[in-house]
PDB file of N, CA and C in Angstrom:
ATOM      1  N   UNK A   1      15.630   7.920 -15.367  1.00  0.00           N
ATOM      2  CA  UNK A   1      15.485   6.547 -14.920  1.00  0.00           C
ATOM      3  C   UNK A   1      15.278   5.627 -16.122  1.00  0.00           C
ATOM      4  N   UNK A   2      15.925   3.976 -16.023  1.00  0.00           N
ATOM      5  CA  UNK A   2      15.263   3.390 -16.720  1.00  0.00           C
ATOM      6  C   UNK A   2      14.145   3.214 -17.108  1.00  0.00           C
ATOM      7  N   UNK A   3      13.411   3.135 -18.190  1.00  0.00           N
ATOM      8  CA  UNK A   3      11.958   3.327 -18.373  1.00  0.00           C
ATOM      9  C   UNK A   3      11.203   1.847 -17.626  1.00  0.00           C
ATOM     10  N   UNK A   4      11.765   0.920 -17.751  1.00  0.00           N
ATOM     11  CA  UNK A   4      11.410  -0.276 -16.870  1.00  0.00           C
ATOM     12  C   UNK A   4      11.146  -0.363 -15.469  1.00  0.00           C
ATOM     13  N   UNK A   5      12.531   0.027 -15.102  1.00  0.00           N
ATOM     14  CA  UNK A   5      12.829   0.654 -13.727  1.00  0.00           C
ATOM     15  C   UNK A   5      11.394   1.435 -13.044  1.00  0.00           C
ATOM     16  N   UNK A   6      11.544   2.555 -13.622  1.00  0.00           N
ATOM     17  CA  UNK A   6      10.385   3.643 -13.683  1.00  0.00           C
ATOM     18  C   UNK A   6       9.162   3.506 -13.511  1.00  0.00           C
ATOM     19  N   UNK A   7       8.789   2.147 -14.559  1.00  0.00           N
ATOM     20  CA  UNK A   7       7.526   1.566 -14.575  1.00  0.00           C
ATOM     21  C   UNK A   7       7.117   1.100 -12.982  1.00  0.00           C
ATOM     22  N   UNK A   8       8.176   0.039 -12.673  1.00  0.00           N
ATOM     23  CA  UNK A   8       7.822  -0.717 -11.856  1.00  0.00           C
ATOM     24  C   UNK A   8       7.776   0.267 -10.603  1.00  0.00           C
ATOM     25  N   UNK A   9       8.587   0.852 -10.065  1.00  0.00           N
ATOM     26  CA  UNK A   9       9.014   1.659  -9.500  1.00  0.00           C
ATOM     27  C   UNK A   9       7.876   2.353  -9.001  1.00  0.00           C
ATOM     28  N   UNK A  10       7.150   3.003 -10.047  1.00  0.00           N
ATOM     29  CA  UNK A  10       5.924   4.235  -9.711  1.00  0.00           C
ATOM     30  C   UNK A  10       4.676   3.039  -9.403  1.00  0.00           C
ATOM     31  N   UNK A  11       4.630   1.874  -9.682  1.00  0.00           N
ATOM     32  CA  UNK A  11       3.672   0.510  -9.317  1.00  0.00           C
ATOM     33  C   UNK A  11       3.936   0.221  -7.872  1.00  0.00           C
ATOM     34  N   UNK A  12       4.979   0.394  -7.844  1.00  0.00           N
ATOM     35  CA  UNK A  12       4.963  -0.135  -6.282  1.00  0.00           C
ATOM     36  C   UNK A  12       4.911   1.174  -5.033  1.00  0.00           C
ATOM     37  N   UNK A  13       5.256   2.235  -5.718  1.00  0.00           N
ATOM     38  CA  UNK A  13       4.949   3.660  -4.715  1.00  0.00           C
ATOM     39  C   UNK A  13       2.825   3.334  -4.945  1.00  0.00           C
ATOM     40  N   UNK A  14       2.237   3.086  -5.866  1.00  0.00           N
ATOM     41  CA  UNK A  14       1.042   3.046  -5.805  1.00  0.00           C
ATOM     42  C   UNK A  14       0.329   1.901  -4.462  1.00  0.00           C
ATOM     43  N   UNK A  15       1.289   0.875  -4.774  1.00  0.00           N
ATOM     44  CA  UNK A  15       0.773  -0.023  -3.894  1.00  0.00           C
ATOM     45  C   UNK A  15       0.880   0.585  -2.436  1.00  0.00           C
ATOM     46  N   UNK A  16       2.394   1.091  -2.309  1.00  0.00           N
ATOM     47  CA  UNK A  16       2.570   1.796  -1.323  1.00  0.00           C
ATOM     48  C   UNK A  16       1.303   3.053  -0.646  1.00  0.00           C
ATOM     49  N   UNK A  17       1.019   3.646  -1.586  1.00  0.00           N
ATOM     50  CA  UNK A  17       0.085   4.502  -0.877  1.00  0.00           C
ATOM     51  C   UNK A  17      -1.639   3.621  -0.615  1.00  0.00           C
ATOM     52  N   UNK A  18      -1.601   2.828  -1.396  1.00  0.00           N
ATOM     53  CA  UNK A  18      -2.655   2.667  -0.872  1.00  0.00           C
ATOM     54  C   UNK A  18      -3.105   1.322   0.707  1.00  0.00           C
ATOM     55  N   UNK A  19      -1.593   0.751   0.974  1.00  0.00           N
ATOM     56  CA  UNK A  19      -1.344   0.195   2.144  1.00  0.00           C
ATOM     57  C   UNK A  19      -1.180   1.156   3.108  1.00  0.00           C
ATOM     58  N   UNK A  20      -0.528   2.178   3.062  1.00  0.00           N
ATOM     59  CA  UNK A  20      -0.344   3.383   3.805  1.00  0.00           C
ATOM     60  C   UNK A  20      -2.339   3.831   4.544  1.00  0.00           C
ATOM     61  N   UNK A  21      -2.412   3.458   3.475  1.00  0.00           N
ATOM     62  CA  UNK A  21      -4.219   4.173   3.490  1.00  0.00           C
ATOM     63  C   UNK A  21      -4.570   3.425   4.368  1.00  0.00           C
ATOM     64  N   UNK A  22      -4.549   1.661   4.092  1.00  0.00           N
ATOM     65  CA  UNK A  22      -5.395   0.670   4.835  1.00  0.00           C
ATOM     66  C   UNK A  22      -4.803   0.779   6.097  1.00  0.00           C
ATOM     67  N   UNK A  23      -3.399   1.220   6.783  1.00  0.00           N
ATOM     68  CA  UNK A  23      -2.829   1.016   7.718  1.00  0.00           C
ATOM     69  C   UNK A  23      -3.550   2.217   8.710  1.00  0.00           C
ATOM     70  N   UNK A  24      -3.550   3.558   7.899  1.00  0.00           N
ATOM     71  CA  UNK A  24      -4.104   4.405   8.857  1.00  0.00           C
ATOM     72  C   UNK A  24      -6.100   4.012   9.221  1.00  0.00           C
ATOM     73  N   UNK A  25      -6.477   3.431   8.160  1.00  0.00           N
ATOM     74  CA  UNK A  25      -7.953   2.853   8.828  1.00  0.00           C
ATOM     75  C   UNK A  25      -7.913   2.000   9.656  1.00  0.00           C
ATOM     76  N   UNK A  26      -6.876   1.015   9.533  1.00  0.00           N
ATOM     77  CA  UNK A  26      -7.106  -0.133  10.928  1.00  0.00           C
ATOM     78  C   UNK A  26      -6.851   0.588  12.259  1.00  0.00           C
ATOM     79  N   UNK A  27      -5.724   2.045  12.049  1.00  0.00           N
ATOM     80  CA  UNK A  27      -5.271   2.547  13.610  1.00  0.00           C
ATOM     81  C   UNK A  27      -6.716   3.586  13.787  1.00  0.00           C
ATOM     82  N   UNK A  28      -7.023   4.029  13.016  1.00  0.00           N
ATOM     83  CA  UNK A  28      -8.554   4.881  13.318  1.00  0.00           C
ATOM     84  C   UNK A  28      -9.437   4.208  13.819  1.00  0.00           C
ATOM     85  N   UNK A  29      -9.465   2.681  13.147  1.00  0.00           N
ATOM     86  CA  UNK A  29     -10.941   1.742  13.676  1.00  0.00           C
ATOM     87  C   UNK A  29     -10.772   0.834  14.681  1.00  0.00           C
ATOM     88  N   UNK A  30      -9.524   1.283  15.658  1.00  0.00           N
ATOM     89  CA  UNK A  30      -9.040   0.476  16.678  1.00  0.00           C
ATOM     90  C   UNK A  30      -8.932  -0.550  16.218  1.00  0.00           C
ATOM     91  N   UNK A  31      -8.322  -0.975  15.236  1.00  0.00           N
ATOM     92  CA  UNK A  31      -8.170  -2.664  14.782  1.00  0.00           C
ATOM     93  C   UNK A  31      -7.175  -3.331  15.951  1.00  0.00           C
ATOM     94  N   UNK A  32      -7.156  -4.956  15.687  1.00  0.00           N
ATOM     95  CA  UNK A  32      -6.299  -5.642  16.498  1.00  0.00           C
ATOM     96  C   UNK A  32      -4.989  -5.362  16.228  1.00  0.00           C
ATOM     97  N   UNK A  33      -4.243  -5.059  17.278  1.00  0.00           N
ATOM     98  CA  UNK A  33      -2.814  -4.336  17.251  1.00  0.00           C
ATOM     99  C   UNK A  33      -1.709  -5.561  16.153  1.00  0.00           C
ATOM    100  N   UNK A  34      -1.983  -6.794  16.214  1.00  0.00           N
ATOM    101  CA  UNK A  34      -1.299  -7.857  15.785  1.00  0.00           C
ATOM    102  C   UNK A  34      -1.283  -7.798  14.267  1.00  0.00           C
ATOM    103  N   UNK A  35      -3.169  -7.006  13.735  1.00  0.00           N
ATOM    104  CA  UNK A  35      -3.040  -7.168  12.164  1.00  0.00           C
ATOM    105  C   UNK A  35      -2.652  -5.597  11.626  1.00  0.00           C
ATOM    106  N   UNK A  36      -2.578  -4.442  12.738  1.00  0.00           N
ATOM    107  CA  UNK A  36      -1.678  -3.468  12.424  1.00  0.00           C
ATOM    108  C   UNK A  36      -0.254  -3.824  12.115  1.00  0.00           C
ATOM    109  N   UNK A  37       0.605  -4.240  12.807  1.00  0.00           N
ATOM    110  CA  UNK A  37       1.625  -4.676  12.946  1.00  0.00           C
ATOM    111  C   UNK A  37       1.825  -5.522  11.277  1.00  0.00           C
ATOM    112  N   UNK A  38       0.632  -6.751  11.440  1.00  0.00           N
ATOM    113  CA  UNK A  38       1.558  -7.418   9.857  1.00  0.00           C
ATOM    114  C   UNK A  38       1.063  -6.287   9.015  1.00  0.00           C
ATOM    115  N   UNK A  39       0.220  -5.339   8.836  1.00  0.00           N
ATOM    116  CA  UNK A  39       0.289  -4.395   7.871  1.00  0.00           C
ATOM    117  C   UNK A  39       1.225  -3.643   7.309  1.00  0.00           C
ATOM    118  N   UNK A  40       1.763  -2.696   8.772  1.00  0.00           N
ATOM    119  CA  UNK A  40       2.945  -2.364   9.033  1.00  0.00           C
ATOM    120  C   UNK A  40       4.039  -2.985   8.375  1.00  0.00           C
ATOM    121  N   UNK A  41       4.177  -4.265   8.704  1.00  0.00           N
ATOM    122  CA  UNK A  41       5.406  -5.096   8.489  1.00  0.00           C
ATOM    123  C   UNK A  41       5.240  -5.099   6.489  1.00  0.00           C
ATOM    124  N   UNK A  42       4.390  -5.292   6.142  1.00  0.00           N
ATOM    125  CA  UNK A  42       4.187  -5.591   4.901  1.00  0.00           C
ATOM    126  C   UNK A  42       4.081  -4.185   3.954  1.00  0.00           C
ATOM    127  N   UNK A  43       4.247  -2.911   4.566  1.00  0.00           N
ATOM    128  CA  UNK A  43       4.466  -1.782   4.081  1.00  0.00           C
ATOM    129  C   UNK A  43       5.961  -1.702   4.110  1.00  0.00           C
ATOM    130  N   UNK A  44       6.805  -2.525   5.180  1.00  0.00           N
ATOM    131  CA  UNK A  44       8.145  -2.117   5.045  1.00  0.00           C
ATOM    132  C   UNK A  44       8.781  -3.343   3.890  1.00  0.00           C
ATOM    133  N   UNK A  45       8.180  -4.019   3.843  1.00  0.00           N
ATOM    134  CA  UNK A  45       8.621  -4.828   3.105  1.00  0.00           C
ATOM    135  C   UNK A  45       8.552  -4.329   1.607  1.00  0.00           C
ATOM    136  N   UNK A  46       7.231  -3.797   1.659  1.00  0.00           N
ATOM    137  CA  UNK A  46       7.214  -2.867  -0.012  1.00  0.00           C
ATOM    138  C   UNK A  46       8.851  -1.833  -0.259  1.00  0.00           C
ATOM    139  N   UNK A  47       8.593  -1.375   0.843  1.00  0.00           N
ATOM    140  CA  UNK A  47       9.732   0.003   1.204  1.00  0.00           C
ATOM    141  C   UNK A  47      10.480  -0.290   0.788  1.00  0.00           C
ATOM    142  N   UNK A  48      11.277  -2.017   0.843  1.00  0.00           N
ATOM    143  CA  UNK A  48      12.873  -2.619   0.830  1.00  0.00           C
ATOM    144  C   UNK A  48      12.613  -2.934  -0.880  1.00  0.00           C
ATOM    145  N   UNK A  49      11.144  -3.330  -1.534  1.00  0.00           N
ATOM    146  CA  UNK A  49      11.394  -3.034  -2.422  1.00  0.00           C
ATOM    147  C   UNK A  49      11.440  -2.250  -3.827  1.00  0.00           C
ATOM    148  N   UNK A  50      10.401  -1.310  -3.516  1.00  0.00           N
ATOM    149  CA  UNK A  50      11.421   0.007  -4.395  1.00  0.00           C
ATOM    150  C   UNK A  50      12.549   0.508  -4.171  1.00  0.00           C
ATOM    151  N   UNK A  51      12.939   0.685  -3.013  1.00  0.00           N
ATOM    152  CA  UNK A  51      14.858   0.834  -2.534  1.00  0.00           C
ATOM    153  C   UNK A  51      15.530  -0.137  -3.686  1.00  0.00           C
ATOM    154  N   UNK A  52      15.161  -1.391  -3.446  1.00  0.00           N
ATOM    155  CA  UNK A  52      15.538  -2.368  -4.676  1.00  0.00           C
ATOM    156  C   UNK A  52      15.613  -1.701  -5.692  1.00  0.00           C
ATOM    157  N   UNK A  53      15.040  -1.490  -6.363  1.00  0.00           N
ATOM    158  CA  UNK A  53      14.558  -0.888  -7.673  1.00  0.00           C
ATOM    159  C   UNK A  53      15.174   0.176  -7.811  1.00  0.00           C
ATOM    160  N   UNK A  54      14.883   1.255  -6.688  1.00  0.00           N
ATOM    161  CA  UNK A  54      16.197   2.599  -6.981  1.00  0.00           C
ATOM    162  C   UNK A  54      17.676   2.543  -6.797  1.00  0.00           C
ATOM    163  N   UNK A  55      18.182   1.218  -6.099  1.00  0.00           N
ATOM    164  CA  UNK A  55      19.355   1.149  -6.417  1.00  0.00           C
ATOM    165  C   UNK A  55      19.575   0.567  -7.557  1.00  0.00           C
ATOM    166  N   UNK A  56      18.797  -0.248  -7.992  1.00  0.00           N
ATOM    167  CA  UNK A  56      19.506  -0.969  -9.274  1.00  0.00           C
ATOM    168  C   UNK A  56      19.850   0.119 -10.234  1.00  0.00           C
ATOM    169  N   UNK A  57      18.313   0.874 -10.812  1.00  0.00           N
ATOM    170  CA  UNK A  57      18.484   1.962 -11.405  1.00  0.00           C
ATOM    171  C   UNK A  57      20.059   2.922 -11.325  1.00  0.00           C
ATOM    172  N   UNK A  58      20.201   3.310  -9.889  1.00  0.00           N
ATOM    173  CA  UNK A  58      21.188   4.456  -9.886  1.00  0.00           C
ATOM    174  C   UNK A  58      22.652   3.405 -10.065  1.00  0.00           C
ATOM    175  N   UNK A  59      22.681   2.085  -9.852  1.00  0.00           N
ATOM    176  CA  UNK A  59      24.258   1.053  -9.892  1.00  0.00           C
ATOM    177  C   UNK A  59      23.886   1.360 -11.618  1.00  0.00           C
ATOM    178  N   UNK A  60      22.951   0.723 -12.475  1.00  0.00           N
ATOM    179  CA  UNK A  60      22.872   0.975 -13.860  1.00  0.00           C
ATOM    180  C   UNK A  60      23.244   1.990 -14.677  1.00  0.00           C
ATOM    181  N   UNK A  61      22.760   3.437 -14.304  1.00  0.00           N
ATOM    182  CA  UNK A  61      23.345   4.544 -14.533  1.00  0.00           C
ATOM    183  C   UNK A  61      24.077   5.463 -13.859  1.00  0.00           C
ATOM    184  N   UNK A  62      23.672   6.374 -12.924  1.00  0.00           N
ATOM    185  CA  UNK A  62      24.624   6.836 -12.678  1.00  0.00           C
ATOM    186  C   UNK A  62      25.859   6.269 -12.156  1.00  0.00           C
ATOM    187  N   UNK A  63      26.170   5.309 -11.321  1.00  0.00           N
ATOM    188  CA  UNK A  63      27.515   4.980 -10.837  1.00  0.00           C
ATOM    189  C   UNK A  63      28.359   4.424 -11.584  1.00  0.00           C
ATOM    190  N   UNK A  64      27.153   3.493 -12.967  1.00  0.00           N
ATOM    191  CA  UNK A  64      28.271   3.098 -13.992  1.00  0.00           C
ATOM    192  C   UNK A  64      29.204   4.725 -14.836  1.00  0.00           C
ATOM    193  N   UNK A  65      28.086   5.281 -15.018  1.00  0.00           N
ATOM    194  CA  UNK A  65      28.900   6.782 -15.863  1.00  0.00           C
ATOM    195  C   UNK A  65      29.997   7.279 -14.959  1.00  0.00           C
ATOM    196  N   UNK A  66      29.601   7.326 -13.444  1.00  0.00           N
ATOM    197  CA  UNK A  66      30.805   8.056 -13.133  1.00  0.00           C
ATOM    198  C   UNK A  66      32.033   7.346 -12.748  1.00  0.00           C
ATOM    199  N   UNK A  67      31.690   5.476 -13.176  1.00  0.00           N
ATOM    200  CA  UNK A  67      33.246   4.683 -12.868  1.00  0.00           C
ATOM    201  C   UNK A  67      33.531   4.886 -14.203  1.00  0.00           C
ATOM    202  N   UNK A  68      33.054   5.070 -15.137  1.00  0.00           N
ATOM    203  CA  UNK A  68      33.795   5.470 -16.453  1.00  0.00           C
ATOM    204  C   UNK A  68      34.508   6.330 -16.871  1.00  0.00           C
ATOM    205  N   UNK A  69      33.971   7.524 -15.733  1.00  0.00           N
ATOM    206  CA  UNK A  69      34.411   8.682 -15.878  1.00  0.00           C
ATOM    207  C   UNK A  69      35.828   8.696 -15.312  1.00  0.00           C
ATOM    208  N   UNK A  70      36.010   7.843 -13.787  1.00  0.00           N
ATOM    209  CA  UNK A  70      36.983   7.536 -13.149  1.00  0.00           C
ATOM    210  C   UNK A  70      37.599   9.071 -12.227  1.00  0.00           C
ATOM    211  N   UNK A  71      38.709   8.330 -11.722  1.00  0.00           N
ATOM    212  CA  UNK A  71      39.105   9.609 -11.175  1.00  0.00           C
ATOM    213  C   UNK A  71      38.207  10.236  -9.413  1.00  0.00           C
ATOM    214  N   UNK A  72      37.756  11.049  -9.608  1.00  0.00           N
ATOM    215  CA  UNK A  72      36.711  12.184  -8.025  1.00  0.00           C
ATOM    216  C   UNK A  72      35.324  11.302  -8.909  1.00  0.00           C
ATOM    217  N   UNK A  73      35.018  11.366  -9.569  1.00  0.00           N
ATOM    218  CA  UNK A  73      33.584  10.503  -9.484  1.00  0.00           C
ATOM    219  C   UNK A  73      33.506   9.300  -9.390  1.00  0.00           C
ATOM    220  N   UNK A  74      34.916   8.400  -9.728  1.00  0.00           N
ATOM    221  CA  UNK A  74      34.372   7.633  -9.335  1.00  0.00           C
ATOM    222  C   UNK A  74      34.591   7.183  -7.711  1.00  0.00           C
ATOM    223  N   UNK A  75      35.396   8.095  -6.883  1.00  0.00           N
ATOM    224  CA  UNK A  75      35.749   8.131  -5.651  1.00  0.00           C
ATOM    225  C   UNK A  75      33.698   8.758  -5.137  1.00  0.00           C
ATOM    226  N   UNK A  76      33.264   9.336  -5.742  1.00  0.00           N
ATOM    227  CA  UNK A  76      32.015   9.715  -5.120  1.00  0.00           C
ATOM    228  C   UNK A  76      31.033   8.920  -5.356  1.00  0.00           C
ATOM    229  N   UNK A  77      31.124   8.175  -6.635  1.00  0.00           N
ATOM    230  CA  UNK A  77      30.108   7.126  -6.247  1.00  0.00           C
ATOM    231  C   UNK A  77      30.372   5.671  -5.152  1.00  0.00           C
ATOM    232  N   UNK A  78      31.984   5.424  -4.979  1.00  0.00           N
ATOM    233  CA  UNK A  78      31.791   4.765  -3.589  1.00  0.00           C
ATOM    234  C   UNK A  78      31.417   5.131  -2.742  1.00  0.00           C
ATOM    235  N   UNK A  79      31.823   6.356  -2.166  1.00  0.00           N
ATOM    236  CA  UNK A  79      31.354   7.473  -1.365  1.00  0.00           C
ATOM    237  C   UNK A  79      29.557   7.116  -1.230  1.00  0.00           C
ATOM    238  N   UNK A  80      29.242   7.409  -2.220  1.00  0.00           N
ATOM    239  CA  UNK A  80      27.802   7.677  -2.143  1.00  0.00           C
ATOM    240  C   UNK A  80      27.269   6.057  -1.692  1.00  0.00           C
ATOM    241  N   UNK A  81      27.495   5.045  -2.648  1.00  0.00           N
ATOM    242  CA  UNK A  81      27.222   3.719  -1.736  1.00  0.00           C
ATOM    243  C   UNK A  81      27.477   3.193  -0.672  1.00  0.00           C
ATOM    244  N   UNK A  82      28.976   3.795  -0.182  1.00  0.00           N
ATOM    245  CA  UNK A  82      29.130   3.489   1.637  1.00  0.00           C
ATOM    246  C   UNK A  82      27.763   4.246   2.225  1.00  0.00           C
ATOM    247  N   UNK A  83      27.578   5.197   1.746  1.00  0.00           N
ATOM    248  CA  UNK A  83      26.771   6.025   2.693  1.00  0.00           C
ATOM    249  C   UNK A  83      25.020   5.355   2.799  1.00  0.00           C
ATOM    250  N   UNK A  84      24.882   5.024   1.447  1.00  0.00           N
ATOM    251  CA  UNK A  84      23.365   4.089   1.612  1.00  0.00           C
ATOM    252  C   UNK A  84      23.687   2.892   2.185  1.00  0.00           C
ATOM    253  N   UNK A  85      24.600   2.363   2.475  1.00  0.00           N
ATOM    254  CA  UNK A  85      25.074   1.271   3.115  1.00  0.00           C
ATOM    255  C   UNK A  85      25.075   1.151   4.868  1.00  0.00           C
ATOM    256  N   UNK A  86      25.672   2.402   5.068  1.00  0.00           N
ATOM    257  CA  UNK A  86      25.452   3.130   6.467  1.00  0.00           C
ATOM    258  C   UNK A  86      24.040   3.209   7.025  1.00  0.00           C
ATOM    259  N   UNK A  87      23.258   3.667   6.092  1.00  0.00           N
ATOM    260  CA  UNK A  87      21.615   4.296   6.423  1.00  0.00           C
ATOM    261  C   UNK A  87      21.265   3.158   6.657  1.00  0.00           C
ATOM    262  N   UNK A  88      21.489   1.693   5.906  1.00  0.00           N
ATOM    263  CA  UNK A  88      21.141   0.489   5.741  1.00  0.00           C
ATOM    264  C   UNK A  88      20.849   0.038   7.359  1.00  0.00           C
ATOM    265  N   UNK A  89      22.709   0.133   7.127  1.00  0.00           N
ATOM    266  CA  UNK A  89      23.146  -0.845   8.668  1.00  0.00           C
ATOM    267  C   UNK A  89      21.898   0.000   9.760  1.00  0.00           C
ATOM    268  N   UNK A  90      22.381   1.263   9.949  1.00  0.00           N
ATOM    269  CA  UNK A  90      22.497   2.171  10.689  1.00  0.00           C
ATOM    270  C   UNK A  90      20.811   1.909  11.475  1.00  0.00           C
ATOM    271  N   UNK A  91      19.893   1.417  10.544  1.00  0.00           N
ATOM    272  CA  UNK A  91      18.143   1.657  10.406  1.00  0.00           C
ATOM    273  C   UNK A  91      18.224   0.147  10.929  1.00  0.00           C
ATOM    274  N   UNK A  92      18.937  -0.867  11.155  1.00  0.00           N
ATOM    275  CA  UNK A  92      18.682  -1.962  11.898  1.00  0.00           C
ATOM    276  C   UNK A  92      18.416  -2.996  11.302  1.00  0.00           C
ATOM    277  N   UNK A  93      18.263  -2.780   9.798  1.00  0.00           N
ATOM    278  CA  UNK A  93      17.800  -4.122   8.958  1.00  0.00           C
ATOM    279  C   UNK A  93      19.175  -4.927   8.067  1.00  0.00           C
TER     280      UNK A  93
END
């Protein structure tokens, strides 16, 4: 990975776990279902952005190497982006 990339990347899986944390105490302490929910909502929002971050990374390197390479890789790295594209659509957002 980019070392930048990387940085940020493993910063926001941190943030991630520790919203993960606060989300499972509000459903343990019967919190109000409304401030579960924006919790919730604000964990997926983290989600969309390290996805950010790991695509940039993998468009930066790997897909640039294998359009260079041309030819079956670079037929697999479209391949491979229709397919995160699919998961995209597919998940409703």
């Amino acid at each position: 990975m980019i070392d930048d990339i990387k940085k940020r990347a493993l910063h926001r899986a941190k943030i991630l776990q520790g919203q993960m944390r606060g989300l499972e105490k509000m459903i343990d302490a019967d919190e109000y279902c409304v401030d579960i929910i924006t919790q919730s909502l604000a964990i997926q929002k983290s989600l969309s952005s390290l996805n950010k971050l790991l695509v940039e990374n993998h468009l930066r390197t790997h897909v640039t190497d294998m359009f260079d390479e041309g030819g079956d890789e670079r037929e697999k790295a479209v391949a491979e982006l229709l397919a995160v594209y699919e998961l995209q659509n597919n998940r409703g957002s």
